[in-house]
PDB file of N, CA and C in Angstrom:
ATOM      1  N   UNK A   1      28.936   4.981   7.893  1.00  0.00           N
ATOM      2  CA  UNK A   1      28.068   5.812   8.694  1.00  0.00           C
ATOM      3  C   UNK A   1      26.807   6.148   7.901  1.00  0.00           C
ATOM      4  N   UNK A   2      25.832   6.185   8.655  1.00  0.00           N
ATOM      5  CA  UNK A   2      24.502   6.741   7.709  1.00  0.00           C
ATOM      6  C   UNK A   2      24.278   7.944   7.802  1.00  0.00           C
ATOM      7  N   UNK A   3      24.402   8.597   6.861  1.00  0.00           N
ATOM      8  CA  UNK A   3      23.613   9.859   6.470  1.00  0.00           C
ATOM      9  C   UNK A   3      21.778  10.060   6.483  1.00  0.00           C
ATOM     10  N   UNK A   4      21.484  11.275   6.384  1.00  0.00           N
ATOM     11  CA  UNK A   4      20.238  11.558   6.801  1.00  0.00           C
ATOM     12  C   UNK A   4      19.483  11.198   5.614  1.00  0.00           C
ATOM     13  N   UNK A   5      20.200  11.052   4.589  1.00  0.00           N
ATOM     14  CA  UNK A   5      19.350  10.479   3.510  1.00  0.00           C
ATOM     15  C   UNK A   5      19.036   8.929   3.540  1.00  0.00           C
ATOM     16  N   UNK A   6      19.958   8.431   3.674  1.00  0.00           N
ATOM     17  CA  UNK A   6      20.164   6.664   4.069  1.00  0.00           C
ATOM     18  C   UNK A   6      18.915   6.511   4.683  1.00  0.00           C
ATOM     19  N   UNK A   7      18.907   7.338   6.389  1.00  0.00           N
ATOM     20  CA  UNK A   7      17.795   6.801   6.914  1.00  0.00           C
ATOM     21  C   UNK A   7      16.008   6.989   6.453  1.00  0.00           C
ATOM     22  N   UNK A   8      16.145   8.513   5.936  1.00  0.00           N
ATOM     23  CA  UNK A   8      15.002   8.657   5.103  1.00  0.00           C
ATOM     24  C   UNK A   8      14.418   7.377   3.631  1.00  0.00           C
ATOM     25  N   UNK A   9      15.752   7.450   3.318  1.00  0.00           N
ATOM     26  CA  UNK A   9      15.392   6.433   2.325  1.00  0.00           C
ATOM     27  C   UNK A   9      15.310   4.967   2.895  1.00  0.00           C
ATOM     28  N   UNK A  10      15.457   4.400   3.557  1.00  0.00           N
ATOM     29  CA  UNK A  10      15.210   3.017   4.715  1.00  0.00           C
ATOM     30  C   UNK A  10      13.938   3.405   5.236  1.00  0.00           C
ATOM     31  N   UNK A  11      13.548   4.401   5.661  1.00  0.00           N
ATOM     32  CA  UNK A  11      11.958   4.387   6.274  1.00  0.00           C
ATOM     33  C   UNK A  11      11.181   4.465   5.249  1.00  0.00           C
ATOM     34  N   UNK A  12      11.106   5.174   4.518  1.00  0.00           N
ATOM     35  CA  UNK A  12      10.665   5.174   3.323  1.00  0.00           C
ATOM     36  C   UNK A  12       9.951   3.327   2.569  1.00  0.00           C
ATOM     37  N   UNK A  13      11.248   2.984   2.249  1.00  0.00           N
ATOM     38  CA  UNK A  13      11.300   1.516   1.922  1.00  0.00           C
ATOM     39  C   UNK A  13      10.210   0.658   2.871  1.00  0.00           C
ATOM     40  N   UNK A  14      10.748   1.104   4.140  1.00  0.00           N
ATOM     41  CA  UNK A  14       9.813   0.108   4.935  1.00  0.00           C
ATOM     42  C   UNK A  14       8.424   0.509   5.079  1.00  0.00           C
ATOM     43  N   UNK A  15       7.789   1.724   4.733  1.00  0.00           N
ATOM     44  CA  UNK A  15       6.835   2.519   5.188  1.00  0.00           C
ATOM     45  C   UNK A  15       5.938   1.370   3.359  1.00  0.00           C
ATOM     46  N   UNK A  16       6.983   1.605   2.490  1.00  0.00           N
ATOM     47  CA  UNK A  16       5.880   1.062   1.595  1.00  0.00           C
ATOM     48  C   UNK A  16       5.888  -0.626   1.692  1.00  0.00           C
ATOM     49  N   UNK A  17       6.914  -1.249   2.266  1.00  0.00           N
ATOM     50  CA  UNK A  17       6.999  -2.529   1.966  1.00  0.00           C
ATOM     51  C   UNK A  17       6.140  -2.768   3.072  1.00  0.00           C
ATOM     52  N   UNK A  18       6.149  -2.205   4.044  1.00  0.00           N
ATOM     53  CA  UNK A  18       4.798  -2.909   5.649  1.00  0.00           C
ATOM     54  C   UNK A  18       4.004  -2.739   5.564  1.00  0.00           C
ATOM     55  N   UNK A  19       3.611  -1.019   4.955  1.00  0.00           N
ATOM     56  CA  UNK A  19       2.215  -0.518   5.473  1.00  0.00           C
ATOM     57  C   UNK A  19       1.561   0.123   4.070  1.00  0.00           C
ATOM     58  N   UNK A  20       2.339   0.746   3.314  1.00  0.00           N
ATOM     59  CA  UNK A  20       1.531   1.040   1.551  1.00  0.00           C
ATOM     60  C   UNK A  20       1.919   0.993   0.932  1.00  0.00           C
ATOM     61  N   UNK A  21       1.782  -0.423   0.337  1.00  0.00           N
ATOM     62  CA  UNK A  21       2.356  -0.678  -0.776  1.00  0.00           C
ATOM     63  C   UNK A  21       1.941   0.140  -1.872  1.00  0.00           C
ATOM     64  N   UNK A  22       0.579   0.257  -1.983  1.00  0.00           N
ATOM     65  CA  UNK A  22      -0.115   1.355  -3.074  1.00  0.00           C
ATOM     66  C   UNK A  22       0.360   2.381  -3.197  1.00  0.00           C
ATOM     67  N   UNK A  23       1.088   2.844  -2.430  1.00  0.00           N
ATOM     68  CA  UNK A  23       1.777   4.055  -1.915  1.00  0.00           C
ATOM     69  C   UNK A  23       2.395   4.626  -3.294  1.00  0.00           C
ATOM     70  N   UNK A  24       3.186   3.378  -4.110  1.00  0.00           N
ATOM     71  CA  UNK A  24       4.191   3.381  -5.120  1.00  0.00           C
ATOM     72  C   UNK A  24       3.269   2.697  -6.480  1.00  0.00           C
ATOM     73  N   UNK A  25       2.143   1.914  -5.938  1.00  0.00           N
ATOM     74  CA  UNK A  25       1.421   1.069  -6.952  1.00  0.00           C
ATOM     75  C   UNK A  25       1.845  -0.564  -7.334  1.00  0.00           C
ATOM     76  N   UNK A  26       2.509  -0.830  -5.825  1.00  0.00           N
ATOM     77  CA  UNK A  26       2.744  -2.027  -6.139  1.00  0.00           C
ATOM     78  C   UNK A  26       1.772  -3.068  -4.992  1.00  0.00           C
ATOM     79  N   UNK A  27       2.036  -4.625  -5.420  1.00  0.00           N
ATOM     80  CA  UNK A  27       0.974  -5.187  -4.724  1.00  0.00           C
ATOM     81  C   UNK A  27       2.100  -6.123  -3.793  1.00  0.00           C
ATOM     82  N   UNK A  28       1.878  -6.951  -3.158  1.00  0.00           N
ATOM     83  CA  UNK A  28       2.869  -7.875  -2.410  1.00  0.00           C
ATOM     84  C   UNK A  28       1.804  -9.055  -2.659  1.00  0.00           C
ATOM     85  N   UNK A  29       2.676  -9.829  -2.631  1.00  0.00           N
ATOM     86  CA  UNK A  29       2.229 -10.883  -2.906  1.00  0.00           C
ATOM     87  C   UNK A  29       1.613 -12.245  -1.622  1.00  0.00           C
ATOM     88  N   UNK A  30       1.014 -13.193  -1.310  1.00  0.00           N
ATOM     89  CA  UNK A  30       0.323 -13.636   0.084  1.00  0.00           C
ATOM     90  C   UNK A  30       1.669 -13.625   0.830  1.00  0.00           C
ATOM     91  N   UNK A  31       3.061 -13.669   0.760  1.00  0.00           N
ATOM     92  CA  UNK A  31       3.674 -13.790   1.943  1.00  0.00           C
ATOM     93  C   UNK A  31       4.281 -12.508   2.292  1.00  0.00           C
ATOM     94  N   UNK A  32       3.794 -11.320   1.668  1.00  0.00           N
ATOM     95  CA  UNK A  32       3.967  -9.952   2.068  1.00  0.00           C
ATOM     96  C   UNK A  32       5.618  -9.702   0.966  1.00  0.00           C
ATOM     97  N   UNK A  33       5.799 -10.198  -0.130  1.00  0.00           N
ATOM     98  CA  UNK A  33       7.205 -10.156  -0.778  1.00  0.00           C
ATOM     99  C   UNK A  33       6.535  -9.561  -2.103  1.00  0.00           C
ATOM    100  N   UNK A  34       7.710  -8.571  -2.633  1.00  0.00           N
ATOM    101  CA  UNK A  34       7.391  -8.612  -4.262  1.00  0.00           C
ATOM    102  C   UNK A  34       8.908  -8.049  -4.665  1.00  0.00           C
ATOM    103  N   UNK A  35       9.077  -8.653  -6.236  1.00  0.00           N
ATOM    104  CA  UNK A  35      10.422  -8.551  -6.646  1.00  0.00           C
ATOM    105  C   UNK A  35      10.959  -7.345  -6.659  1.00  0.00           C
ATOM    106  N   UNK A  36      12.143  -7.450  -6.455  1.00  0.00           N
ATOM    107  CA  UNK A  36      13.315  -6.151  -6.247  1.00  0.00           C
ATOM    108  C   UNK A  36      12.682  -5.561  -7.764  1.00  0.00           C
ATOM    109  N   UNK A  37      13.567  -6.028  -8.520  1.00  0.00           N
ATOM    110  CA  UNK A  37      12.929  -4.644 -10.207  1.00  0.00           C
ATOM    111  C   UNK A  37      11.404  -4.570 -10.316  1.00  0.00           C
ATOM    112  N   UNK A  38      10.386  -5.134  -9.583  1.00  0.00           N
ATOM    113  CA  UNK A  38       9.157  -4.627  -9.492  1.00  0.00           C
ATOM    114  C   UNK A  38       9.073  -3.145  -9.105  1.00  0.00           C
ATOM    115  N   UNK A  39       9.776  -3.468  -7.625  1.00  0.00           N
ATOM    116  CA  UNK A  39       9.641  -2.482  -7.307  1.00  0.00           C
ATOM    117  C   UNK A  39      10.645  -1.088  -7.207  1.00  0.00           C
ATOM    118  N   UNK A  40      11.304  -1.473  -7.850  1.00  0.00           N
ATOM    119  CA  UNK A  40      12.329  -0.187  -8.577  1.00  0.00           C
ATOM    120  C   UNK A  40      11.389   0.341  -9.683  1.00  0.00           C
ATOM    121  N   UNK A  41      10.693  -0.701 -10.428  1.00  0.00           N
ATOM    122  CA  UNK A  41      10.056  -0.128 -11.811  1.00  0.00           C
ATOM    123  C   UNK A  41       8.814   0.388 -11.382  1.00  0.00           C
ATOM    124  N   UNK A  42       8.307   0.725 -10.027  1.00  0.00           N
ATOM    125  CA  UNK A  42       7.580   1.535  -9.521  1.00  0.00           C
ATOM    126  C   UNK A  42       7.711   2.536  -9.089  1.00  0.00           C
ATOM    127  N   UNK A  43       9.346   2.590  -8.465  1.00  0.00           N
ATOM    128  CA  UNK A  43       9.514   3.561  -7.608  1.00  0.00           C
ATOM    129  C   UNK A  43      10.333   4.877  -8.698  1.00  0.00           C
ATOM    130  N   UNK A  44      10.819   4.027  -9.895  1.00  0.00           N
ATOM    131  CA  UNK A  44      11.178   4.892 -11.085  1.00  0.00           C
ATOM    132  C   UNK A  44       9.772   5.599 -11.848  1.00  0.00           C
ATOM    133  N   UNK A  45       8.613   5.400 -11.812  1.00  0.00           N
ATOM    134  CA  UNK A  45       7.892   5.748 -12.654  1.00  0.00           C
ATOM    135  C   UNK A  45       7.102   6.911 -11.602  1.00  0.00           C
ATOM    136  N   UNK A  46       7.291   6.696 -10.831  1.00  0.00           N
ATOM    137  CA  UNK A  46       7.026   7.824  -9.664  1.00  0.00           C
ATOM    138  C   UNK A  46       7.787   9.412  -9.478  1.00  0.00           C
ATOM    139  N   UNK A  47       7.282  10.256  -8.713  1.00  0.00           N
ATOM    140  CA  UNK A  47       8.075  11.704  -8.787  1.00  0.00           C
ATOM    141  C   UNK A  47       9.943  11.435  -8.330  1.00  0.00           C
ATOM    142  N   UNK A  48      10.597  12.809  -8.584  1.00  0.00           N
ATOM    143  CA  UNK A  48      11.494  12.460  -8.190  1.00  0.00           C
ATOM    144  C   UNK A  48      12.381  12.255  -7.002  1.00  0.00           C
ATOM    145  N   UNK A  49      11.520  12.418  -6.049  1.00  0.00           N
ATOM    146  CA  UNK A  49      11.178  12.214  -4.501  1.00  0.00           C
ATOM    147  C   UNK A  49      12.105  10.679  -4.303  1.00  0.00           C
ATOM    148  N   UNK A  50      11.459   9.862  -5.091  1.00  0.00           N
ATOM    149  CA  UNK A  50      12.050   8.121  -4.937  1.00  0.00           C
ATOM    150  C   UNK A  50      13.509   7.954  -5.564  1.00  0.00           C
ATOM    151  N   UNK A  51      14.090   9.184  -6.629  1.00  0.00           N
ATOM    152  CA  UNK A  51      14.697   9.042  -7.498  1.00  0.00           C
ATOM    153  C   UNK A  51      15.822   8.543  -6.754  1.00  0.00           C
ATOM    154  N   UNK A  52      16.405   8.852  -5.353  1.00  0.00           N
ATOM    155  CA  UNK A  52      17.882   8.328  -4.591  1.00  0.00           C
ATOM    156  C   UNK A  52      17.467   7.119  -4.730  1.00  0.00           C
ATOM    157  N   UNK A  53      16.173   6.289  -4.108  1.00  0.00           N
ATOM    158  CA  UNK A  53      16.031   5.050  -3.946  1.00  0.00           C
ATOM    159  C   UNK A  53      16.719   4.539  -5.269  1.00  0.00           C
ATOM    160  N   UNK A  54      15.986   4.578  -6.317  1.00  0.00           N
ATOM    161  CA  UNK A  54      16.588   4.275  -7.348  1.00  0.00           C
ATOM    162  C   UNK A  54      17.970   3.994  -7.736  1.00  0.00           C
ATOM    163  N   UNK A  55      18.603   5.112  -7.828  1.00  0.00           N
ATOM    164  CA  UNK A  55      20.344   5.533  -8.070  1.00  0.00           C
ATOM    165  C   UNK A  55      21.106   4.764  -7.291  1.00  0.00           C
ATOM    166  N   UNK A  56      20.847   4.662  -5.940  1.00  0.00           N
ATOM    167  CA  UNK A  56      21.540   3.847  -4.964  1.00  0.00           C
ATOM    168  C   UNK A  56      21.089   2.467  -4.770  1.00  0.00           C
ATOM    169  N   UNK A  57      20.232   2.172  -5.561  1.00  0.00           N
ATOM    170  CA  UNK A  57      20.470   0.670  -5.161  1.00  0.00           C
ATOM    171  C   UNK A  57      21.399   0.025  -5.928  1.00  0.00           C
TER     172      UNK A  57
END
């Protein structure tokens, strides 16, 4: 079952992977992709707002 965090953290994800990537300071690359520990090692150097993203992946 998803919890209210699950879904926060899934919009979240998609909010930076579709629409800002800068959001976190990362770039995507021409087919709109960039590597998984890229972007953990963005979303770790960030407040602790991202920190579930992190832990749970």
């Amino acid at each position: 079952m998803r919890t209210p965090t699950d879904v926060r953290t899934s919009k979240f994800l998609s909010l930076v992977r579709r629409h800002d990537p800068a959001r976190v300071g990362i770039t995507l690359d021409a087919g709109g992709w960039v590597a998984v520990p890229v972007l953990l090692d963005a979303l770790a150097a960030h407040p602790a707002r991202y920190l579930t993203v992190i832990t749970e992946s």
